[in-house]
Every structure is written in C-alpha cells, then in structure tokens.
C-alpha atoms as a PDB file:
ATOM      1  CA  UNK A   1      65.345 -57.703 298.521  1.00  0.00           C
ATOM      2  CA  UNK A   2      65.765 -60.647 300.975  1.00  0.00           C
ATOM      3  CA  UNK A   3      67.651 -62.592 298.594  1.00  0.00           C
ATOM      4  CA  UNK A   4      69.872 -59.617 298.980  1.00  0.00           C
ATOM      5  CA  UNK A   5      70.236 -59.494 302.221  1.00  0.00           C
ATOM      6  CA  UNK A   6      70.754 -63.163 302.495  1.00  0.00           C
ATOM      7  CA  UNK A   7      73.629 -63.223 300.255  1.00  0.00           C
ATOM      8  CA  UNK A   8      75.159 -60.182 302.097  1.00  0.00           C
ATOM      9  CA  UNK A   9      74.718 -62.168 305.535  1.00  0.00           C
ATOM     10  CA  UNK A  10      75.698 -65.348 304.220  1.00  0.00           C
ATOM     11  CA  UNK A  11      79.017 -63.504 302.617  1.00  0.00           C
ATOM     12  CA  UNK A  12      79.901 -61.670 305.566  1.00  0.00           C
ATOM     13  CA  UNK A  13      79.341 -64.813 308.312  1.00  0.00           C
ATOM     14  CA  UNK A  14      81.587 -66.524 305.382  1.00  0.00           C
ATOM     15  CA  UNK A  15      84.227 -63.597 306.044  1.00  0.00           C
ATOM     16  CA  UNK A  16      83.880 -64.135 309.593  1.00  0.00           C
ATOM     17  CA  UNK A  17      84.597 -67.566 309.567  1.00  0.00           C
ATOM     18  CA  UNK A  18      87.586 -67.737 307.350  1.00  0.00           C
ATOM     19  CA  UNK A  19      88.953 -65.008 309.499  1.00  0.00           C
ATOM     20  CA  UNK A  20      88.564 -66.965 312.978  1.00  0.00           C
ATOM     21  CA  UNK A  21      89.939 -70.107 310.940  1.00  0.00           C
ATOM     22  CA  UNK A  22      93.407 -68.189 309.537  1.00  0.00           C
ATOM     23  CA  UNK A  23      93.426 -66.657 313.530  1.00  0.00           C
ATOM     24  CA  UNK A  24      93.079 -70.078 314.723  1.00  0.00           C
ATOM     25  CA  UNK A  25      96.157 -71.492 312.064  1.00  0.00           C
ATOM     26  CA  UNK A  26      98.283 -68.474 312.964  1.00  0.00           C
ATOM     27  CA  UNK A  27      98.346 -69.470 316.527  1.00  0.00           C
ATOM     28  CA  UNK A  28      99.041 -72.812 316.168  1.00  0.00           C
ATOM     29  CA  UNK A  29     101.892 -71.909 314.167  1.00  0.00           C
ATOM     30  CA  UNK A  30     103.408 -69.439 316.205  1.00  0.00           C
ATOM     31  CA  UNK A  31     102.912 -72.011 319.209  1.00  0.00           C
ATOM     32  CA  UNK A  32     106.234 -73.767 318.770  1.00  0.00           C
ATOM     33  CA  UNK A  33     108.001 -70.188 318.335  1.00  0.00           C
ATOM     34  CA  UNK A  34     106.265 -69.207 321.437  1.00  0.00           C
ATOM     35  CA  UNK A  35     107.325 -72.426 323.706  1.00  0.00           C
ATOM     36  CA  UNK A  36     110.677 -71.879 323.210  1.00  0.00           C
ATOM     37  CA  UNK A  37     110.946 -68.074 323.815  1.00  0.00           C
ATOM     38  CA  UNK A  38     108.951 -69.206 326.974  1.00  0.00           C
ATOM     39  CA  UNK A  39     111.595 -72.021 327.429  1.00  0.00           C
ATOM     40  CA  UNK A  40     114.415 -69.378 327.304  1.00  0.00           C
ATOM     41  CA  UNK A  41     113.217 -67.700 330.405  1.00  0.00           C
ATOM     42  CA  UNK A  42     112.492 -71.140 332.710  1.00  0.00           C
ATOM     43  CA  UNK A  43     114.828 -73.424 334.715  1.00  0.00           C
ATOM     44  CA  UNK A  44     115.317 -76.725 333.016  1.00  0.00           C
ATOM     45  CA  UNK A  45     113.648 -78.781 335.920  1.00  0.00           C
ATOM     46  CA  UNK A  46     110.390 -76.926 334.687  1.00  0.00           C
ATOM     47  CA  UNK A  47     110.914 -77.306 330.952  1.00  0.00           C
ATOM     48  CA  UNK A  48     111.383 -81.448 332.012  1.00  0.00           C
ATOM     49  CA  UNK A  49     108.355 -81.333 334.432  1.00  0.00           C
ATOM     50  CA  UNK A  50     105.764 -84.334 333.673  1.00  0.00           C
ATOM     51  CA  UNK A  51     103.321 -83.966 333.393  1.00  0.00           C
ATOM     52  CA  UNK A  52     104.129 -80.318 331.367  1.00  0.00           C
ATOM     53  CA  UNK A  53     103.745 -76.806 333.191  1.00  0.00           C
ATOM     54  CA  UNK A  54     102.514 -74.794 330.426  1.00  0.00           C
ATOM     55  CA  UNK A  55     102.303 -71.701 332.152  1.00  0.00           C
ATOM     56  CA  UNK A  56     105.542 -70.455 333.638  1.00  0.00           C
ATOM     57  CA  UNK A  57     105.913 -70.509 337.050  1.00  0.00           C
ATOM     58  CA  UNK A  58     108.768 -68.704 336.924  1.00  0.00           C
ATOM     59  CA  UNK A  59     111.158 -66.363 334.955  1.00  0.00           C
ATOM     60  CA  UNK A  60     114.934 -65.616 334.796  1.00  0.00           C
ATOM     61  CA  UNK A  61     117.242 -64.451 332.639  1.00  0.00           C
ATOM     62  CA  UNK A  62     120.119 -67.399 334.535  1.00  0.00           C
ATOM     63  CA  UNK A  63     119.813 -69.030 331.395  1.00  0.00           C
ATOM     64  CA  UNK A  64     121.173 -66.108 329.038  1.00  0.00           C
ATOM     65  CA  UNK A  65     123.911 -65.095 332.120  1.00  0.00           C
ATOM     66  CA  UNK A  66     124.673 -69.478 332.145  1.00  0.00           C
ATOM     67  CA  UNK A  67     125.875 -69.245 328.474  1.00  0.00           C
ATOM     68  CA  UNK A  68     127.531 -65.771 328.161  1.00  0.00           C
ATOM     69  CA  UNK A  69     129.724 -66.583 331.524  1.00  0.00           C
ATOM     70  CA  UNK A  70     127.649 -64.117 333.902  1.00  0.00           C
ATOM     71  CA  UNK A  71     126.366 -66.244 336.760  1.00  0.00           C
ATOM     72  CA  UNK A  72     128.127 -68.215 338.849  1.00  0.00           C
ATOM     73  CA  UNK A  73     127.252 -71.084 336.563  1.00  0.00           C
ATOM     74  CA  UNK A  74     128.406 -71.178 333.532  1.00  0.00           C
ATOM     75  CA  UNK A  75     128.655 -73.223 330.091  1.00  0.00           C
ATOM     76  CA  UNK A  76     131.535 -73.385 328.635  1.00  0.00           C
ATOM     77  CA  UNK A  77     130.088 -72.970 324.879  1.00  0.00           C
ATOM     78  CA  UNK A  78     131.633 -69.723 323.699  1.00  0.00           C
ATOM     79  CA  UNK A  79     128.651 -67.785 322.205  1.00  0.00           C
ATOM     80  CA  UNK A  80     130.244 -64.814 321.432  1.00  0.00           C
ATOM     81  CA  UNK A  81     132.612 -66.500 318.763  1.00  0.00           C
ATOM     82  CA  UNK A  82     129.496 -68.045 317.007  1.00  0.00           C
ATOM     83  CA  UNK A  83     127.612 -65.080 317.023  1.00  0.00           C
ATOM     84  CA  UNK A  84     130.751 -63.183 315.224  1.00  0.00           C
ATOM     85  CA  UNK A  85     130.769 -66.076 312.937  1.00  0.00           C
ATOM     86  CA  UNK A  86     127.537 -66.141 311.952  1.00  0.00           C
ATOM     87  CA  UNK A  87     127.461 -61.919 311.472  1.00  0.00           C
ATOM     88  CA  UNK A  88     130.854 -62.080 309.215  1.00  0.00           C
ATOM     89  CA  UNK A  89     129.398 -65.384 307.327  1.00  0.00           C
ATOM     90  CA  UNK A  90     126.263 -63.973 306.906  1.00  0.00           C
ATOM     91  CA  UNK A  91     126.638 -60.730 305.983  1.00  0.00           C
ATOM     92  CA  UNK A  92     129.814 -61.413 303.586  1.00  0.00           C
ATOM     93  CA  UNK A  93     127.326 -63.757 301.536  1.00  0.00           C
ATOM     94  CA  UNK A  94     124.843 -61.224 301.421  1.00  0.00           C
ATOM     95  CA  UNK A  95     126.313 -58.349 300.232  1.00  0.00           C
ATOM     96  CA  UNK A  96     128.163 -60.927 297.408  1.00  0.00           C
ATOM     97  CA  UNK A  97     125.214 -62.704 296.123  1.00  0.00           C
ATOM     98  CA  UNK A  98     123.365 -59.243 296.193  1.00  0.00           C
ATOM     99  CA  UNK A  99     125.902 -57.589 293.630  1.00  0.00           C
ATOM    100  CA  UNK A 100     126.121 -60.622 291.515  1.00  0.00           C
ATOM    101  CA  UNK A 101     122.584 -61.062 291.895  1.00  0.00           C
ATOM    102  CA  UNK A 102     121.759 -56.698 290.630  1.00  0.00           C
ATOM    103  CA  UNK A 103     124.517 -57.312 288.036  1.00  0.00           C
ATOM    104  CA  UNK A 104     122.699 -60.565 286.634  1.00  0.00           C
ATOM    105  CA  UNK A 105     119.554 -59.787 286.974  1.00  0.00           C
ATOM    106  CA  UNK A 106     119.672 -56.240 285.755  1.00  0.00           C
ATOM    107  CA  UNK A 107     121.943 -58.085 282.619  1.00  0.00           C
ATOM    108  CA  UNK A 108     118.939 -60.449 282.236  1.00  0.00           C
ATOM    109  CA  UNK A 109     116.446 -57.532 282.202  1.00  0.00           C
ATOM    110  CA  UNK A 110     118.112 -55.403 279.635  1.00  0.00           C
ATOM    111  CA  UNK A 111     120.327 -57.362 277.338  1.00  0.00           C
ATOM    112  CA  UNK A 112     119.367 -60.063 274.356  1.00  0.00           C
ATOM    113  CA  UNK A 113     121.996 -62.409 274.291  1.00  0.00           C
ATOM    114  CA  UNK A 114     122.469 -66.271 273.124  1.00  0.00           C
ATOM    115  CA  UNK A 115     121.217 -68.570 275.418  1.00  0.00           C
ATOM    116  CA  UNK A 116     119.669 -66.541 277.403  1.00  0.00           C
ATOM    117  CA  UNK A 117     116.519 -68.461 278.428  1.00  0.00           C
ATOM    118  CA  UNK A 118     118.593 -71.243 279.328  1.00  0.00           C
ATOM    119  CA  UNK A 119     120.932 -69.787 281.124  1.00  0.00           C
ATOM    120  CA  UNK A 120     118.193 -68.145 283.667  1.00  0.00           C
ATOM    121  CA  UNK A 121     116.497 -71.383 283.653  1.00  0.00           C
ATOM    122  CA  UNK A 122     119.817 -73.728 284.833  1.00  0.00           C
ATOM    123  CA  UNK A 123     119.978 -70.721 287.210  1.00  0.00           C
ATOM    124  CA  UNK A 124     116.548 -71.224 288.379  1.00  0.00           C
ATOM    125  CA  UNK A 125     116.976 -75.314 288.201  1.00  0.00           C
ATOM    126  CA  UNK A 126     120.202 -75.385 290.483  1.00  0.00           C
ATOM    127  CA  UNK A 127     118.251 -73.368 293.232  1.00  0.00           C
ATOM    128  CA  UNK A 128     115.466 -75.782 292.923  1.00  0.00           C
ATOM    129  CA  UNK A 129     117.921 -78.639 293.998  1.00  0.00           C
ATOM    130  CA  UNK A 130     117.620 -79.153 298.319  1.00  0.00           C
ATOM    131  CA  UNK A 131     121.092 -77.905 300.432  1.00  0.00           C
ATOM    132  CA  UNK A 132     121.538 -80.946 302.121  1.00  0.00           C
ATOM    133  CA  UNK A 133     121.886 -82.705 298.871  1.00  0.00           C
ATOM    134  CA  UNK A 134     125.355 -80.714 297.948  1.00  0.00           C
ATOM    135  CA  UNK A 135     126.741 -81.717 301.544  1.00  0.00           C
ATOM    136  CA  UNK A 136     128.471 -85.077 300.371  1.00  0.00           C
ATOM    137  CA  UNK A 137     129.906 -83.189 296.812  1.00  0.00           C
ATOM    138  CA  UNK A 138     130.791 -79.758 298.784  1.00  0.00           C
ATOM    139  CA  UNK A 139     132.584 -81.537 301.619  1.00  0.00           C
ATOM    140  CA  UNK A 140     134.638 -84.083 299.367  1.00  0.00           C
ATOM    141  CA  UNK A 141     135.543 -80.874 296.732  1.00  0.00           C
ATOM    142  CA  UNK A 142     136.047 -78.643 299.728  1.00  0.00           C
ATOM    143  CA  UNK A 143     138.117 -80.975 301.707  1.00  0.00           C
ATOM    144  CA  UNK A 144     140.722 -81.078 298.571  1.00  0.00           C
ATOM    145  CA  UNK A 145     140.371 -77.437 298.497  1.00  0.00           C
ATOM    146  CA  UNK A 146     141.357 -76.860 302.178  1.00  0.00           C
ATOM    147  CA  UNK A 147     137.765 -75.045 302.550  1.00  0.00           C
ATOM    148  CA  UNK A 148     136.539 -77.328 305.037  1.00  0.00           C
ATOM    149  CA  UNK A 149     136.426 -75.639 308.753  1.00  0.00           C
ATOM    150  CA  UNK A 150     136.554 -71.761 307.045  1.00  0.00           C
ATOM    151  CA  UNK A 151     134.562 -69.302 306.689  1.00  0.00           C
ATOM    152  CA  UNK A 152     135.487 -68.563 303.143  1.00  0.00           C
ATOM    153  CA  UNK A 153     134.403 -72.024 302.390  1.00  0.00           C
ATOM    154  CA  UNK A 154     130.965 -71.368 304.149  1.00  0.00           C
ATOM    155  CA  UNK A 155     130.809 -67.991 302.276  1.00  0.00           C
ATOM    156  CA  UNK A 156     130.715 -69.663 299.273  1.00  0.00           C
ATOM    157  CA  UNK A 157     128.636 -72.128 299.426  1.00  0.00           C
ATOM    158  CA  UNK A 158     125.419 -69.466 300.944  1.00  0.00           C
ATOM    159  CA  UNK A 159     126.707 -67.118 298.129  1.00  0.00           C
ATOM    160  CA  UNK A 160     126.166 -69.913 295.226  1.00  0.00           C
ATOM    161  CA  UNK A 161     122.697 -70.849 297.032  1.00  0.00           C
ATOM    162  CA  UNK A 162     121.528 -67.248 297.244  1.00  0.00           C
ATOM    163  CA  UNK A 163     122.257 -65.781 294.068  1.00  0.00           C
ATOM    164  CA  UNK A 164     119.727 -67.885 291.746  1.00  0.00           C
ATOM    165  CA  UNK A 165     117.093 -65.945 294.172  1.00  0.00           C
ATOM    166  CA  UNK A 166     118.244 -63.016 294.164  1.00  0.00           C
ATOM    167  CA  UNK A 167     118.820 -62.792 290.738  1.00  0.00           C
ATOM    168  CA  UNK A 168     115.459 -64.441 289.646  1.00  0.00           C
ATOM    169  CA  UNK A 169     114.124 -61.765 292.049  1.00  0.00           C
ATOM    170  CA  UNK A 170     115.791 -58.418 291.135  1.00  0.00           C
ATOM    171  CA  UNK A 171     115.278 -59.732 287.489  1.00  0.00           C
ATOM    172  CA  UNK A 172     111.123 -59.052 287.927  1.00  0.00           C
ATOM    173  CA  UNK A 173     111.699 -55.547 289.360  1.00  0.00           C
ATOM    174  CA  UNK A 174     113.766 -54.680 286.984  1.00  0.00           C
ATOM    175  CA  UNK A 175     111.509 -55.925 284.383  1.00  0.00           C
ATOM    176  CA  UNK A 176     108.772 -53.685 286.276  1.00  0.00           C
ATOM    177  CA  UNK A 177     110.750 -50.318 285.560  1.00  0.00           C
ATOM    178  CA  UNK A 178     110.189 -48.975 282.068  1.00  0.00           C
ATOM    179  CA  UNK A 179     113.172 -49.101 279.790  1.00  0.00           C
ATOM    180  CA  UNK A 180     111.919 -45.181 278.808  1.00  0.00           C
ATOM    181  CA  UNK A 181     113.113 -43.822 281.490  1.00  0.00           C
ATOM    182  CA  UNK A 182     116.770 -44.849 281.312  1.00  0.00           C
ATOM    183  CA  UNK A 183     116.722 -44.434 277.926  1.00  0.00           C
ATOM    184  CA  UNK A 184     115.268 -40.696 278.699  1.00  0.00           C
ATOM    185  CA  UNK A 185     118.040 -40.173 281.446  1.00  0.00           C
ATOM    186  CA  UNK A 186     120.441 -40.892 278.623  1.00  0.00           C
ATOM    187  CA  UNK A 187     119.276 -38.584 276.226  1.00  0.00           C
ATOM    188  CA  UNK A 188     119.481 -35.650 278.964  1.00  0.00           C
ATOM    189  CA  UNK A 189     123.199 -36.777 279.279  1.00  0.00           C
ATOM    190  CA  UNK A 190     123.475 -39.675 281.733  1.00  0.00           C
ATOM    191  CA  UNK A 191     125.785 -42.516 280.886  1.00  0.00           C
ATOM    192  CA  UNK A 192     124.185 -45.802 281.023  1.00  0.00           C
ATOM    193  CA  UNK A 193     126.154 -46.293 284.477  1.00  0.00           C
ATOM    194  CA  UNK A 194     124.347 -42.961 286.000  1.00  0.00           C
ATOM    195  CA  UNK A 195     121.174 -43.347 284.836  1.00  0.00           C
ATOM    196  CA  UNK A 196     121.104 -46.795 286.384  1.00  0.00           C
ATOM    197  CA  UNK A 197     122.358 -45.418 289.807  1.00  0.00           C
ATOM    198  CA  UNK A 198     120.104 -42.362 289.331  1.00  0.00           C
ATOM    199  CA  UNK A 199     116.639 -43.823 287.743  1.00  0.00           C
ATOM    200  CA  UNK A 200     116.789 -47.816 287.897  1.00  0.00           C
ATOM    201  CA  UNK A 201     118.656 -48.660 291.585  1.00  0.00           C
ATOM    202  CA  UNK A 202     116.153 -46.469 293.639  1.00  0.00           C
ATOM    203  CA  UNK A 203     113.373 -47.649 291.262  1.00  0.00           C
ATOM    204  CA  UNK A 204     114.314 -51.241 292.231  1.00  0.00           C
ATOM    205  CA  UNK A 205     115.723 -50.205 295.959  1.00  0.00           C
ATOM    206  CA  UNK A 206     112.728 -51.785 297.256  1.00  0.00           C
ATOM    207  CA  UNK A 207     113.378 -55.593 295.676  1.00  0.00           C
ATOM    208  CA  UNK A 208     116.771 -54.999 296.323  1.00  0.00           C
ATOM    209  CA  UNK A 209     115.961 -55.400 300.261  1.00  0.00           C
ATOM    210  CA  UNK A 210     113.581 -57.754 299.922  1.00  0.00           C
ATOM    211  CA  UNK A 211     116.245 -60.087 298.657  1.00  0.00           C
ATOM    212  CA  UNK A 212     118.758 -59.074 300.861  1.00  0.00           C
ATOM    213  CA  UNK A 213     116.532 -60.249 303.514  1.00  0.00           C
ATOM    214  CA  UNK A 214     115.897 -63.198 302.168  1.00  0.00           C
ATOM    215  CA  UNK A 215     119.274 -64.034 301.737  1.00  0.00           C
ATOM    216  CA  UNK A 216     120.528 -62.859 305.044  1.00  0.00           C
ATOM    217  CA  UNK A 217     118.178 -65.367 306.718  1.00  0.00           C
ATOM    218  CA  UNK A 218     119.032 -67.906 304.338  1.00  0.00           C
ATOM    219  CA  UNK A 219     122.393 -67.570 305.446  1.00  0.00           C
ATOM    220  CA  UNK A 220     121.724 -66.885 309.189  1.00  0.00           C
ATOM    221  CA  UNK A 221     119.601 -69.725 309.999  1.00  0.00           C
ATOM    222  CA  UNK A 222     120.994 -72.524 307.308  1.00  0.00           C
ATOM    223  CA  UNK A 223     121.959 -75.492 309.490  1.00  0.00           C
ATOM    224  CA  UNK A 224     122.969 -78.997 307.543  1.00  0.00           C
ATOM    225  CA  UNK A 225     125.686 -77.554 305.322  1.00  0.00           C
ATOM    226  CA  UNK A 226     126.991 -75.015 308.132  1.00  0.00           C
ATOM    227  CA  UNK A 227     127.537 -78.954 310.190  1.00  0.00           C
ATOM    228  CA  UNK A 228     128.849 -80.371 307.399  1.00  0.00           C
ATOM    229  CA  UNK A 229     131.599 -78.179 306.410  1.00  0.00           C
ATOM    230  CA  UNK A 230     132.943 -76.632 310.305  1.00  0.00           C
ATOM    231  CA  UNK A 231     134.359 -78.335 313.122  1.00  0.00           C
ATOM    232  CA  UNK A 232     136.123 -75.493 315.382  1.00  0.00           C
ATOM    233  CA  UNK A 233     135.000 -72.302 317.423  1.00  0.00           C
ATOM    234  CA  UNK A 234     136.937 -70.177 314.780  1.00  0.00           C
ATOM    235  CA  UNK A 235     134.328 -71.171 312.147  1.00  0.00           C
ATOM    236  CA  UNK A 236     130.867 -72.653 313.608  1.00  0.00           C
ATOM    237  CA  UNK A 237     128.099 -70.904 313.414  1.00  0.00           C
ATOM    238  CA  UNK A 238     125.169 -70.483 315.949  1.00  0.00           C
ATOM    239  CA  UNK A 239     122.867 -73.046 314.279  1.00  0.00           C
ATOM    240  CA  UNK A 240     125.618 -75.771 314.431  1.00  0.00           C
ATOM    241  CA  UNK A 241     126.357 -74.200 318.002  1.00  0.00           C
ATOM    242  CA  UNK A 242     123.587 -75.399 319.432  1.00  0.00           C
ATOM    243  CA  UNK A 243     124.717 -79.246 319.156  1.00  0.00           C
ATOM    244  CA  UNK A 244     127.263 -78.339 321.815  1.00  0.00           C
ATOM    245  CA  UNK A 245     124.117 -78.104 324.282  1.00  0.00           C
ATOM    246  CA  UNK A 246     123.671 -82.062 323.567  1.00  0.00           C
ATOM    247  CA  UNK A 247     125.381 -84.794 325.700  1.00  0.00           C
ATOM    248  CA  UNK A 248     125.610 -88.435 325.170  1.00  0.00           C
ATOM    249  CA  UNK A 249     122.152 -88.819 328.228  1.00  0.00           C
ATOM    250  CA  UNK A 250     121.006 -85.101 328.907  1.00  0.00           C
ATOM    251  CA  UNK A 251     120.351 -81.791 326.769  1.00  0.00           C
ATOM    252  CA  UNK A 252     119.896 -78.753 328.092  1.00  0.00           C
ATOM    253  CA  UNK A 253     116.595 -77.572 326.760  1.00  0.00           C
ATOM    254  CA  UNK A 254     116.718 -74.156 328.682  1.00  0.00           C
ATOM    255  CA  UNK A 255     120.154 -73.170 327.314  1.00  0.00           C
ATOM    256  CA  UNK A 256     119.073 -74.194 323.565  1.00  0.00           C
ATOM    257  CA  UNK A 257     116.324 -72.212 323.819  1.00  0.00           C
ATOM    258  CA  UNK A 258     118.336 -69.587 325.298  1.00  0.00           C
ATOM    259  CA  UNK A 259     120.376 -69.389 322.733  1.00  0.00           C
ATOM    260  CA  UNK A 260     117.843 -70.244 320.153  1.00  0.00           C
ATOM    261  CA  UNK A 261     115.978 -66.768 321.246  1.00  0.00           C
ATOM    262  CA  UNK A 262     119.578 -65.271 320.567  1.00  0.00           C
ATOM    263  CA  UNK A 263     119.385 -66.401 316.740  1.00  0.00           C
ATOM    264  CA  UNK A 264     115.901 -65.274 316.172  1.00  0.00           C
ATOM    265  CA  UNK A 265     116.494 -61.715 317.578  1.00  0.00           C
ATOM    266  CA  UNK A 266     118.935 -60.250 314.506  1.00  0.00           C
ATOM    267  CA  UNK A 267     116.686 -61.560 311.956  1.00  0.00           C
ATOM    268  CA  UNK A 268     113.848 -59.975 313.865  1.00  0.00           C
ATOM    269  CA  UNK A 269     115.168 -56.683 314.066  1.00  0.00           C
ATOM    270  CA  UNK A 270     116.508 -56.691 310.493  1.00  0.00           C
ATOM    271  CA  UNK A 271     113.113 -57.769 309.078  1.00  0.00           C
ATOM    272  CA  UNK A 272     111.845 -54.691 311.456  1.00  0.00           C
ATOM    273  CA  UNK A 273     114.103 -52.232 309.885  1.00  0.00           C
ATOM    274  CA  UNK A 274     113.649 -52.776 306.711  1.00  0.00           C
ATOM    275  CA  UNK A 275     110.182 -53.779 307.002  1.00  0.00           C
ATOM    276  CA  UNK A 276     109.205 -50.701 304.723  1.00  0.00           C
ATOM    277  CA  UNK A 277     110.999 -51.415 301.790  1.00  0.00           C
ATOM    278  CA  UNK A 278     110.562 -55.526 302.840  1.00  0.00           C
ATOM    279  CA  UNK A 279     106.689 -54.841 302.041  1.00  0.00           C
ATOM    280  CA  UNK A 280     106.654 -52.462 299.016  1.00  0.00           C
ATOM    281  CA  UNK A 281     109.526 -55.014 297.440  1.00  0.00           C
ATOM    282  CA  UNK A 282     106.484 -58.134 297.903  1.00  0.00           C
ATOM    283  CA  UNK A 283     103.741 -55.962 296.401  1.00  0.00           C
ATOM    284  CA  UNK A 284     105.411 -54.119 293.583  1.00  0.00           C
ATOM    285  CA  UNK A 285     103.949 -54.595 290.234  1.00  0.00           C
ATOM    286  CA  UNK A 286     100.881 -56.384 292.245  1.00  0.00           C
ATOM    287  CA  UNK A 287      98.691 -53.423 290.739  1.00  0.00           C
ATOM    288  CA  UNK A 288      99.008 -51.898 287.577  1.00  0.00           C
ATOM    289  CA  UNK A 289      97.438 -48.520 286.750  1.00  0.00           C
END
C-alpha cells in the first residue's frame, strides 16, 4: 500500500514539475512577442535607455498616430498601401493554393493513377526545399518575365510554396472520410460533384481551414522573397515595409514595433475566428472509435 502511494506521489510531483517547466518555456518564448508589443506603446528614448527600462514608464499610442499621419509628427512610410498589399497578396494566394490544393488532394485521395506516389512525393520534396533558396532563380526568371515589382509575381510564388501543404494536408482528411459514404450519396442519386459538396467538403471543412490558415500566414508574414522580388509602394508588403524604418546611423525601434504589432493583429484575429474549425482540423482522426 505505500509503494502505492509512493508511486502516485512520485507521478503526480512528476506532473507538477513538467507543468511548471513547459510554464516556464512558454514564457520565455512569448518574451520577445511581449517586448515588442510593449515597444509599440513607448517613446524611442525609452526603448534606447541604458541601462534597459523593462517596465514601461509610459504609454502612448504617438507611435501608431507617427506612422498613419495623425500627430503632428509624422513618417512618411505609407502604411496603408502595404497593408492593402499584403491583404490582396495574401488572400489571392490563399484562396488559389486552397482550390488547387482540395482539387489535388481530394484527386490524390480518390483516384489510382500512374505515378502517383511520385508525384505526391516531388510535391512533398519541393516544399521541403527553404524560400530563400528560390530568391536568386525566381528573381532572374521573373525579371525576364516582367514579374519583378508585381503583385501577380508575388502571388505566384506564395501560391507554388503553399500548395504542396495544403495539398499534403487536405489529402489526410480526405483519406479520414470513408469512401462509403460518397459512394452511398451516389446511389441515392447524387452526382459525384454533389455528393462531394454535400458529404465530403463539410466532412473535410475543418482541414480545409486549418490550411487556409496556414497558408494565409505563410503568405502574410513571408519576408526574404517578398524583398527580393518588390521595390515600389504599389507592390511591398508590410514585412519588407518595415526596412523603410532603417537609416544608414538610426532605426526607429518604436515605429517598427508599431507597425510590427500592426502585422501580428490580422493573423491574430483570423486564427481567433476560425479557431473552432483551426482545432478540430489538428485533432481529426487523432482518435479512432
């Protein structure tokens, strides 16, 4: 009996302690996030104080009114224009590499066909190559192509690099839903276009946002190609925008921050909308009956 209740004490102080330790990691990896959010709100003579002031001594919101023009001083970075960029860019590449990615991976689910295996794996193996790698090809094909400095040109490139995920991705849910039931729908008189709208798309609705998530931030926060490939206002994107806070002998730390705060907030609230369908997309097919 006290071996027992040894082994329950030593198990539950073991509980305890890898709970405190994954606590303690957590916070020092939500430190960084939290410094600059903090940053956002203080005047750059604090942010540059030495030795460091790590509690605020004061907040404002002059660093959000300095770069959208509100104050009397003002950066002349235009915000607005890479905020647009970055919605259009993102969202464009998206909803693209989520279509191709449904139409692939359901086609990869369902269908026997020659090559197959090798196909999904040179799908799988160009993903597993690093972005920044592509930059010198992209920008010597692109700059033939008349790509370079449009969004069209951006589009592309996020679309190729998010649809080996998304496809590899809605491939396993698919794979999850029983082949019975469409095959069932179609026997009551679906086509096989209506019993996939009808049975397997809400089946799968919940993958389907996951990687739409995934690919939206992919696209949102990617930064080396996005430098690479645009030079102008009418193309940049908010990543690349915050270069223009850097100057040959000075950066100003409180407007990056500022407008780093302003990149993390869509991505933030998308993750919060979908956060439903985000969560039962990660743990479907975790448990089988």
């Amino acid at each position: 009996m006290t071996e027992v209740v040894e082994s329950a004490a030593s198990k539950r102080l073991k509980r305890v302690a890898l709970t405190m330790l994954t606590f303690l990691l957590m916070i020092l990896m939500c430190l960084p996030g939290l410094w600059v959010v903090l940053s956002a709100f203080r005047p750059n003579r604090e942010i540059l104080a030495k030795p460091p002031i790590w509690v605020p001594e004061t907040l404002t919101l002059d660093n959000f009114g300095k770069i959208f023009g509100w104050g009397t001083e003002q950066v002349a970075i235009p915000v607005g224009s890479y905020f647009a960029n970055s919605l259009i860019i993102a969202l464009t590449s998206t909803v693209i590499a989520l279509l191709i990615g449904m139409a692939g991976g359901y086609a990869f689910a369902r269908y026997r066909f020659r090559g197959k295996g090798s196909l999904f794996l040179g799908f799988m193996l160009f993903r597993a190559v690093p972005g920044i790698a592509l930059s010198l090809p992209v920008f010597m094909i692109w700059s033939r192509l008349g790509l370079i400095d449009t969004k069209a040109g951006l589009i592309i490139v996020y679309v190729s690099l998010n649809v080996p995920f998304t496809l590899w991705l809605i491939d396993g849910f698919f794979r999850q839903i029983p082949l019975s039931l469409s095959e069932a729908a179609q026997v009551d008189g679906c086509t096989r276009w209506q019993a996939f709208w009808k049975i397997e798309f809400p089946l799968a609705r919940s993958g389907i946002a996951a990687a739409g998530v995934f690919a939206f931030l992919t696209s949102w926060n990617e930064f080396a190609l996005a430098s690479q490939l645009t030079r102008s206002t009418d193309s940049k994107t908010l990543p690349v925008g915050l270069l223009d806070f850097t100057a040959q002998f000075t950066i100003d730390w409180a407007g990056m921050c500022a407008m780093a705060v302003i990149i993390i907030i869509p991505a933030l609230v998308l993750t919060f909308i979908v956060q439903k369908h985000l969560i039962a997309g990660l743990t479907f097919g975790g448990v089988k009956g």
